[in-house]
Protein backbone atom coordinates (compact mmCIF):
# COMPACT_ATOMS: atom_id res chain seq x y z
CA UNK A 1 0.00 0.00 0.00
CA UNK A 2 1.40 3.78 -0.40
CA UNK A 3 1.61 6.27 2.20
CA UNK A 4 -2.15 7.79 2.03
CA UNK A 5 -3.59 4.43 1.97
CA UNK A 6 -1.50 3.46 4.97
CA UNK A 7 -3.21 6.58 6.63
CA UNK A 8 -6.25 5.71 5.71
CA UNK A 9 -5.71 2.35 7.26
CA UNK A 10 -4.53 4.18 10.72
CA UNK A 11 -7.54 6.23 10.40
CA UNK A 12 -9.71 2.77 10.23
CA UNK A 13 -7.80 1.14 12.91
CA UNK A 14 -8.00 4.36 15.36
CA UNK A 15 -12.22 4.11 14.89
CA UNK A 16 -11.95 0.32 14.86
CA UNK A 17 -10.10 0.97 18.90
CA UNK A 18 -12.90 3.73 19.63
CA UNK A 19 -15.71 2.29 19.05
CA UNK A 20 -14.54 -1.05 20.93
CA UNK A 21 -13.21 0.58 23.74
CA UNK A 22 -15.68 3.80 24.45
CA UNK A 23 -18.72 1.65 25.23
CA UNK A 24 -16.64 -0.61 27.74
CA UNK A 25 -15.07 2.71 29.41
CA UNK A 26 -18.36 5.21 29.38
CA UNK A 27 -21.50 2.24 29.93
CA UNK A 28 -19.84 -1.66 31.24
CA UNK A 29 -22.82 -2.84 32.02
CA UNK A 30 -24.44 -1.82 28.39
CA UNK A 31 -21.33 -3.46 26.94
CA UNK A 32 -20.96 -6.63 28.24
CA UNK A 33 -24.77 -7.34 27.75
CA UNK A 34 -24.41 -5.98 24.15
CA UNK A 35 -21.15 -8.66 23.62
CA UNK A 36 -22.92 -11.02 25.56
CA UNK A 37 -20.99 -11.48 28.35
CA UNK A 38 -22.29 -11.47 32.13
CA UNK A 39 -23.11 -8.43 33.65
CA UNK A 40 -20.32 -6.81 35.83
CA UNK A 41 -20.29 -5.56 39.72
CA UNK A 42 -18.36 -4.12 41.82
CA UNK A 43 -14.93 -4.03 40.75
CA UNK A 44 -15.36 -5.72 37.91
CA UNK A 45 -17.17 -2.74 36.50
CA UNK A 46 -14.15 -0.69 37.13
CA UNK A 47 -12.09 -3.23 35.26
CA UNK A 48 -14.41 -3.01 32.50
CA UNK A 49 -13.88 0.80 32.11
CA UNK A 50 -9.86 0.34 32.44
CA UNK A 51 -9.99 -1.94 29.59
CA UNK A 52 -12.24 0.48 27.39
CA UNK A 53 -9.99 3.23 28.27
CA UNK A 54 -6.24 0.79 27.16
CA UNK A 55 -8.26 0.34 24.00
CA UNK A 56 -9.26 4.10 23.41
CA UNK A 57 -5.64 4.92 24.68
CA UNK A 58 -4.24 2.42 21.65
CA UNK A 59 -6.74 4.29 19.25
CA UNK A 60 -5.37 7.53 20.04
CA UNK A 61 -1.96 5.93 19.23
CA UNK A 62 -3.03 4.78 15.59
CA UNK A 63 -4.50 8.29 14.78
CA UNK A 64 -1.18 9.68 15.67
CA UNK A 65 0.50 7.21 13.27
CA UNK A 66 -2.43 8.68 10.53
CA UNK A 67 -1.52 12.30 11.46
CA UNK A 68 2.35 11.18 10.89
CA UNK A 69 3.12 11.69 14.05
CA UNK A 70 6.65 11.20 15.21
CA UNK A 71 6.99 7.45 16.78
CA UNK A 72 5.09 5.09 14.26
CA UNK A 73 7.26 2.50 14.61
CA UNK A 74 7.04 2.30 18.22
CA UNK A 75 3.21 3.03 18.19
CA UNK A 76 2.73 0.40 15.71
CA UNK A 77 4.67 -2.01 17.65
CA UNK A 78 2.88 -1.74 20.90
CA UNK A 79 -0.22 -2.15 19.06
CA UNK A 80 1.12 -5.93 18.10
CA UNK A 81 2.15 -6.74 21.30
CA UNK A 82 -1.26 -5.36 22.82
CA UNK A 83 -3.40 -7.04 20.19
CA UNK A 84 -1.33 -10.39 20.07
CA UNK A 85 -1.62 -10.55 23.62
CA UNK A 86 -5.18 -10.11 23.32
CA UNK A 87 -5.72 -13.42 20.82
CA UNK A 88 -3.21 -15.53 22.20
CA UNK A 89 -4.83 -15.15 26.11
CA UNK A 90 -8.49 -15.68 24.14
CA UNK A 91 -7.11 -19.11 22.73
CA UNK A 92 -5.94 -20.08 26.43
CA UNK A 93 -8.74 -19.48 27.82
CA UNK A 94 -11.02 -21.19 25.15
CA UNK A 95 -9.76 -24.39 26.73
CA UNK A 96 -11.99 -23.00 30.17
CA UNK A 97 -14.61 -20.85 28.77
CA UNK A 98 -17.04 -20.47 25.90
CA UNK A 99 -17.07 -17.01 24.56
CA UNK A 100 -19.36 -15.64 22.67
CA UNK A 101 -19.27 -15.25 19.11
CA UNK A 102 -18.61 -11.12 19.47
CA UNK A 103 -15.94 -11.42 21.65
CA UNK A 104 -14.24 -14.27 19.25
CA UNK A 105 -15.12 -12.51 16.02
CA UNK A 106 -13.78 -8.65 17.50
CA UNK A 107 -10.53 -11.10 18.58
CA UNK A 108 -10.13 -12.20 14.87
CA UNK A 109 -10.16 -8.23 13.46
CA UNK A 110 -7.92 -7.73 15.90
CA UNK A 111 -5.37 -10.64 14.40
CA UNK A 112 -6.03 -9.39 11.49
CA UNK A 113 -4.47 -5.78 12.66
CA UNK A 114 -1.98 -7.60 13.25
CA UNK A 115 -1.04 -9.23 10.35
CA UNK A 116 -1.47 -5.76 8.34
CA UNK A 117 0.90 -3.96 11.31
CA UNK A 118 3.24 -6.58 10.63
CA UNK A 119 3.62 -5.56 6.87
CA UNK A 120 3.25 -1.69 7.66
CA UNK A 121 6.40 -2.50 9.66
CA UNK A 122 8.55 -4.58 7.48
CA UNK A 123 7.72 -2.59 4.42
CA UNK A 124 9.24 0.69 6.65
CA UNK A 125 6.89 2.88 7.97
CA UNK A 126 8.23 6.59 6.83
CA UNK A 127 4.68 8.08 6.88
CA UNK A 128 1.31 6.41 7.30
């Protein structure tokens, strides 16, 4: 891809983190019942909104890489780490718990971030 569809890309990925993680950070208990998932309390509301917020925060972080921000490599990086993490930990805990299918099927867009980082990253990322 050139440069200004990279950006475009960034600009998809930044929404893609926004709209997974404002919902989780500004209404838990919407969210989980929205992605199926039981119904927080107590802390585990609080945990809900720290995760929301970590995915906002890596949204942020793409739409700097869009802008051409200074640090895309490093950005870009984190954002594999972050989002392998986030697949790998889904596949251990498969062999526990059933997930639903919007929890499994957000986890595979995220792989697939991660496949298209990984080529944004070998291919040298000068400007997104």
């Amino acid at each position: 891809m050139n440069a200004s569809k990279w950006r475009y890309f960034f600009w998809v990925a930044a929404i893609y983190n926004f709209a997974a993680g404002l919902m989780p950070m500004l209404a838990p208990e919407a969210s989980a019942v929205s992605a199926g998932l039981p119904i927080p309390e107590g802390l585990n509301i609080f945990n809900m909104q720290i995760m929301g917020a970590m995915i906002c925060t890596f949204g942020i972080g793409y739409a700097m890489v869009a802008l051409g921000r200074p640090g895309a490599f490093e950005i870009v990086l984190m954002g594999i780490i972050g989002k392998l993490a986030l697949c790998v930990l889904l596949v251990i805990n498969m062999q526990t718990y059933t997930f639903p299918t919007t929890v499994i099927a957000a986890t595979a867009g995220d792989f697939i971030f991660v496949c298209l980082f990984v080529i944004f990253l070998l291919r040298g990322p000068t400007k997104a």
